[in-house]
N, C-alpha and C. Protein backbone atom coordinates (compact mmCIF):
# COMPACT_ATOMS: atom_id res chain seq x y z
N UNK A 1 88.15 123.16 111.21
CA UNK A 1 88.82 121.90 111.00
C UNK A 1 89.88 122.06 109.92
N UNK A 2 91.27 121.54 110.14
CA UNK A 2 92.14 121.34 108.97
C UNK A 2 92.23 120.42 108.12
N UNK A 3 92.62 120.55 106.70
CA UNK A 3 92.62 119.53 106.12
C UNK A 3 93.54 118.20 106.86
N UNK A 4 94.29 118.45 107.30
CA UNK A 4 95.52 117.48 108.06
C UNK A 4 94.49 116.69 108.50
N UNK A 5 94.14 116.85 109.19
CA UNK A 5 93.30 115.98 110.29
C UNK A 5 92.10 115.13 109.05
N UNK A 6 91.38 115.08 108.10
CA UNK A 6 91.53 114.37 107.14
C UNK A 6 91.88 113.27 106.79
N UNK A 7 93.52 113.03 107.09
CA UNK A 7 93.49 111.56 106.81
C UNK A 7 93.99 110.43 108.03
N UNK A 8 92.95 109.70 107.70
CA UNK A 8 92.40 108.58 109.23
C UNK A 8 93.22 107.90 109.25
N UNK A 9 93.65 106.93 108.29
CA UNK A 9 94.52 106.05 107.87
C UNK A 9 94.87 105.96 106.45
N UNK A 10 96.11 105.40 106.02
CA UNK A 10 95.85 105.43 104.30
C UNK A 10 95.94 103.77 104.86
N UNK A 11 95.01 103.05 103.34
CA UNK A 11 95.16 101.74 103.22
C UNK A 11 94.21 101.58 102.25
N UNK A 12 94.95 100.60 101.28
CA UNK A 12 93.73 100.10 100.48
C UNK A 12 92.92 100.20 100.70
N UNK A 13 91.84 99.66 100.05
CA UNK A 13 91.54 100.29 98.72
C UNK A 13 91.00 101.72 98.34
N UNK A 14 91.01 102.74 99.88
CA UNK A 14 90.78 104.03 99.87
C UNK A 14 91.78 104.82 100.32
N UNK A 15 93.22 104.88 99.77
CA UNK A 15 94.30 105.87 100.36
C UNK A 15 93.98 106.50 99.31
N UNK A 16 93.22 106.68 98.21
CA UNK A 16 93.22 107.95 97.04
C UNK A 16 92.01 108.96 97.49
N UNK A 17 91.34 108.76 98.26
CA UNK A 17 90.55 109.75 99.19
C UNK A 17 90.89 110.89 99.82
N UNK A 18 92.25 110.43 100.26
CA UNK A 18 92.44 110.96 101.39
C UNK A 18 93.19 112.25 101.39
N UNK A 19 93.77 112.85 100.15
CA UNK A 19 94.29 113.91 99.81
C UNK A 19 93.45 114.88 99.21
N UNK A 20 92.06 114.78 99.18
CA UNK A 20 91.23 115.59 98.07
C UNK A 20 91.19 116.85 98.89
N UNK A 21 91.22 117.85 98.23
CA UNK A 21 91.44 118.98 98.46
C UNK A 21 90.34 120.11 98.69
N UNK A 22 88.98 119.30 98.26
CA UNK A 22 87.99 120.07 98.38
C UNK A 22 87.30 119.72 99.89
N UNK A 23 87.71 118.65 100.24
CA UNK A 23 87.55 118.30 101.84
C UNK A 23 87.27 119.06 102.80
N UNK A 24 86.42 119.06 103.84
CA UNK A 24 86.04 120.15 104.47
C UNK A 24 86.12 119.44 106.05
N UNK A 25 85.91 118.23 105.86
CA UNK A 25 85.99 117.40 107.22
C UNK A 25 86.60 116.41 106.97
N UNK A 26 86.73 115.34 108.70
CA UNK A 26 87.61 113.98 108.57
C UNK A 26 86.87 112.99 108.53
N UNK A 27 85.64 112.42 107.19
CA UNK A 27 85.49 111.47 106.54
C UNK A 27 86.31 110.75 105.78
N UNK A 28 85.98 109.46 105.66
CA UNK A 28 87.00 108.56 104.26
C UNK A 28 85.50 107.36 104.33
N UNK A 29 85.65 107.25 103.04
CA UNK A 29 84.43 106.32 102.95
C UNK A 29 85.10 105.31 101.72
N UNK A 30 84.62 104.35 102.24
CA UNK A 30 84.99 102.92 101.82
C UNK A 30 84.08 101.96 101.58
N UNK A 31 83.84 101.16 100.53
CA UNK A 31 82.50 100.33 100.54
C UNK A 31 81.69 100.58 100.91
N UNK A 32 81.30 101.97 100.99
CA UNK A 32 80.05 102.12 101.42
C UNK A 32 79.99 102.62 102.96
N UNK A 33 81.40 102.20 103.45
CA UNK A 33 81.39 102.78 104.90
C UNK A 33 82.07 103.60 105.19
N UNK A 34 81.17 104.96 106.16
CA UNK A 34 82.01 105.88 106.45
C UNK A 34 82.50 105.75 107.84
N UNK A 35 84.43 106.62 107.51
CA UNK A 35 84.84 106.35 108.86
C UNK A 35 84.79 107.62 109.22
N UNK A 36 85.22 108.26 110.57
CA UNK A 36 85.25 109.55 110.90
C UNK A 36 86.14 109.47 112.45
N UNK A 37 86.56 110.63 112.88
CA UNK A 37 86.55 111.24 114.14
C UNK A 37 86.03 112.21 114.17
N UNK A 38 85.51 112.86 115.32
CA UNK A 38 84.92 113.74 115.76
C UNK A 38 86.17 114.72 115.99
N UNK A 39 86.12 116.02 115.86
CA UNK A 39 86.94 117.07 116.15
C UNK A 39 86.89 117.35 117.62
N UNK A 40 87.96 117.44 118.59
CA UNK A 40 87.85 117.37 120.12
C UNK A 40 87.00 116.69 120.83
N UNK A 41 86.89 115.51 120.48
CA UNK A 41 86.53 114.28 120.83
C UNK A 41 86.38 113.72 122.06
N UNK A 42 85.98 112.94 122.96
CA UNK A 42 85.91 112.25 124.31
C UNK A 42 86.81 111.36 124.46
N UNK A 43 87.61 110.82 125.54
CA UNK A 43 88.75 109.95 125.39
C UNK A 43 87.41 109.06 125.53
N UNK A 44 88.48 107.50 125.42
CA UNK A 44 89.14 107.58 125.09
C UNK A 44 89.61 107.68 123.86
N UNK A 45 90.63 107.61 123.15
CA UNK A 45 90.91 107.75 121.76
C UNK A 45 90.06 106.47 120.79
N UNK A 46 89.31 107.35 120.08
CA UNK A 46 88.56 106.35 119.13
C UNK A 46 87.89 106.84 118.36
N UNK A 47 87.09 106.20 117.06
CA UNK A 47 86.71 106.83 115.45
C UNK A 47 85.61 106.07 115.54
N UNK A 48 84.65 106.44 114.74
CA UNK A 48 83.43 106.22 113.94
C UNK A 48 82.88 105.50 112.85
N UNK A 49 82.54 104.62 112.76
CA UNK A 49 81.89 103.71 111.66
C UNK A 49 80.68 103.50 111.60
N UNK A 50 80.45 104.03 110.14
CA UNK A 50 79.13 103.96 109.32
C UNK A 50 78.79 103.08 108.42
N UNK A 51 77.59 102.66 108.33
CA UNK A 51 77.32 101.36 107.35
C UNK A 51 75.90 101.55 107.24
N UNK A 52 75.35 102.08 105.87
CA UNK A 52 73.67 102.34 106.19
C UNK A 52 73.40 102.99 107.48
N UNK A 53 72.66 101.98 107.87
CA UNK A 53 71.70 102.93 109.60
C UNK A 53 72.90 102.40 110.55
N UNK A 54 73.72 101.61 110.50
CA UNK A 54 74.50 100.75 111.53
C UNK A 54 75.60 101.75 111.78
N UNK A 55 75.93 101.86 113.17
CA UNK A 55 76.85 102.62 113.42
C UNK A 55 77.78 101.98 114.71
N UNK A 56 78.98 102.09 114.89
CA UNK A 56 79.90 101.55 115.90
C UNK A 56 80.91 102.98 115.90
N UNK A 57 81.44 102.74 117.77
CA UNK A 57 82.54 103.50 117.84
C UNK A 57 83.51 102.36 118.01
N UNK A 58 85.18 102.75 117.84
CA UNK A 58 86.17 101.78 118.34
C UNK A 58 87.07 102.23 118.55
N UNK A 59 87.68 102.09 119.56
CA UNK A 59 88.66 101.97 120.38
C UNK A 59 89.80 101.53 119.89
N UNK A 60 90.72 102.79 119.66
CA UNK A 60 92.37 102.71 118.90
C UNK A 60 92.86 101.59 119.21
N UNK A 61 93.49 101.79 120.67
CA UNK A 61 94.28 100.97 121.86
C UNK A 61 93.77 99.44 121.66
N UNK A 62 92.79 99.25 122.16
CA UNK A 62 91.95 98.16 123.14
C UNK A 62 91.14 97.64 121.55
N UNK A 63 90.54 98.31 120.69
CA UNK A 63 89.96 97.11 119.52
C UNK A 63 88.32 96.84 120.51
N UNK A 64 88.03 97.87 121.37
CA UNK A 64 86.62 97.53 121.97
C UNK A 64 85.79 98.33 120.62
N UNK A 65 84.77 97.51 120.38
CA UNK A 65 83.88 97.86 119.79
C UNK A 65 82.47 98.35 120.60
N UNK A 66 81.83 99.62 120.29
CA UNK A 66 80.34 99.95 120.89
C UNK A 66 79.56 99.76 119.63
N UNK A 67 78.24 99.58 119.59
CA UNK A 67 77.32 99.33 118.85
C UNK A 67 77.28 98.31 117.66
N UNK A 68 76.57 98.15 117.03
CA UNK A 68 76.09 97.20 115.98
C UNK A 68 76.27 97.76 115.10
N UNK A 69 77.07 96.74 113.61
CA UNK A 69 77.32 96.47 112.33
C UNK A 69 77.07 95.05 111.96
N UNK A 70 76.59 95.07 110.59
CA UNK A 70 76.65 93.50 110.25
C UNK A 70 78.55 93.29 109.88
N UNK A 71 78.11 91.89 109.85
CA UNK A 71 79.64 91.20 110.14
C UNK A 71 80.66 91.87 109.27
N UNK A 72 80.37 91.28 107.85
CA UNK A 72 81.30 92.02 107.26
C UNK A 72 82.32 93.24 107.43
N UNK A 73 80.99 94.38 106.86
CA UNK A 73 81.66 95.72 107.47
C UNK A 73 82.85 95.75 108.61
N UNK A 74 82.04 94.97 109.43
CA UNK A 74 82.75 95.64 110.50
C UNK A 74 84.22 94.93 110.76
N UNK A 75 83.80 93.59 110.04
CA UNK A 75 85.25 92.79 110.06
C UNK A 75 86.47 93.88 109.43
N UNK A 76 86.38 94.30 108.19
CA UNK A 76 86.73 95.45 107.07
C UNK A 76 87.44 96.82 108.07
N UNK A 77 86.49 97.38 108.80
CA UNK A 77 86.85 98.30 109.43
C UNK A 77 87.66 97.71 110.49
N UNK A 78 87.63 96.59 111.41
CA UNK A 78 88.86 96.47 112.38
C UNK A 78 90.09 96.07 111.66
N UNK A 79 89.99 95.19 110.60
CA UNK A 79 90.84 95.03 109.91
C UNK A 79 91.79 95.74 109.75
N UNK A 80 91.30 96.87 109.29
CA UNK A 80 92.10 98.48 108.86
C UNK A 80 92.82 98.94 109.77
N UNK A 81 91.93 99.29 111.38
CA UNK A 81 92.57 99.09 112.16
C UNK A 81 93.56 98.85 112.64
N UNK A 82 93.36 97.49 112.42
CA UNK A 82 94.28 97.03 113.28
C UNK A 82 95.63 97.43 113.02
N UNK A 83 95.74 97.14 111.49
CA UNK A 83 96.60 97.88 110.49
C UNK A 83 97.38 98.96 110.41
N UNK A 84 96.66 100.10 110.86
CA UNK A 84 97.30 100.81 110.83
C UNK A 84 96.98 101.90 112.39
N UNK A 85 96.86 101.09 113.08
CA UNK A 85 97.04 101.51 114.53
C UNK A 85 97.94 102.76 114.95
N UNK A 86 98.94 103.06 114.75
CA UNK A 86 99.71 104.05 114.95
C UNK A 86 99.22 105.47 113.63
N UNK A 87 99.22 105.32 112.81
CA UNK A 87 98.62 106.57 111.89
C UNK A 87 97.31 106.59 112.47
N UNK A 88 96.20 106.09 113.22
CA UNK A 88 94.71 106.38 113.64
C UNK A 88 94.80 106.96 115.12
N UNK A 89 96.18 106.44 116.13
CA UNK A 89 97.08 107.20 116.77
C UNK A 89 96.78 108.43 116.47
N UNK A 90 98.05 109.25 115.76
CA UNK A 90 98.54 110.21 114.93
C UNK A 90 97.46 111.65 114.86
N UNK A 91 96.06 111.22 114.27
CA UNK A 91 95.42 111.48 113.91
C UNK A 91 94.22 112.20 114.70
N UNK A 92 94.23 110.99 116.21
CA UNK A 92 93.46 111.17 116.80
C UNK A 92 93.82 112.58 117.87
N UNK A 93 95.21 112.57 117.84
CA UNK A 93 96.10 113.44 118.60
C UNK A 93 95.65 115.14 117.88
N UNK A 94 95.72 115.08 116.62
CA UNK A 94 95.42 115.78 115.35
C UNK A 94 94.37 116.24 115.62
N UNK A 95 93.29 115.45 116.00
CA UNK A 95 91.79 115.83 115.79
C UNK A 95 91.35 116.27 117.73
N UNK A 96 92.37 116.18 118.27
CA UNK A 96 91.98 116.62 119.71
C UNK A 96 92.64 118.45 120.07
N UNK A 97 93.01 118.76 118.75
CA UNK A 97 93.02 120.61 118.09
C UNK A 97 94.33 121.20 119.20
C-alpha cells in the first residue's frame, strides 16, 4: 500500500491526519470513527465506517448506506461525504492499485 492512497478526504476537523508519515494504511479516524477503503476493493466505489462495534459501507456516487450506525456518527460521516465527493472519487481510483 502507498502512502498516497492514505488520504480519504481532507475536512475538518481531521485534515491534520492525513499527512502522517508513519502511516502504513488508508485509515483517518475522527471522533472516534474510523474511515477506510479497502486496497483493490469490490465496485462499486465505496469506503468504510467504524464506530465501536457499528460498522457501515457507503456508496461514493449514490450516498447508499449498508449496515448499522447510531445516528449521529453516521450523520458526521455522510456529511463528509457528501462534501467532498470528488477527492473520495480520487482516492477510490488510487486504492483500486
Amino acid at each position: 500500500m502507498t502512502l498516497r492512497a492514505l488520504r480519504v478526504w481532507v475536512c475538518e476537523p481531521f485534515s491534520y491526519l492525513l499527512d502522517r508519515s508513519d502511516a502504513n494504511d488508508k485509515q483517518i479516524l475522527f471522533y472516534g470513527i474510523v474511515v477506510f477503503m479497502n486496497y483493490n476493493d469490490h465496485d462499486p466505489p465505496h469506503f468504510h465506517a467504524r464506530y465501536q462495534d457499528q460498522e457501515v459501507i457507503v456508496e461514493i456516487q449514490s450516498g447508499l448506506v449498508q449496515g448499522k450506525m447510531s445516528r449521529r456518527p453516521l450523520r458526521m460521516v455522510i456529511e463528509s461525504a457528501e462534501q467532498n465527493s470528488q477527492e473520495l472519487t480520487r482516492n477510490w481510483e488510487l486504492a483500486r492499485g
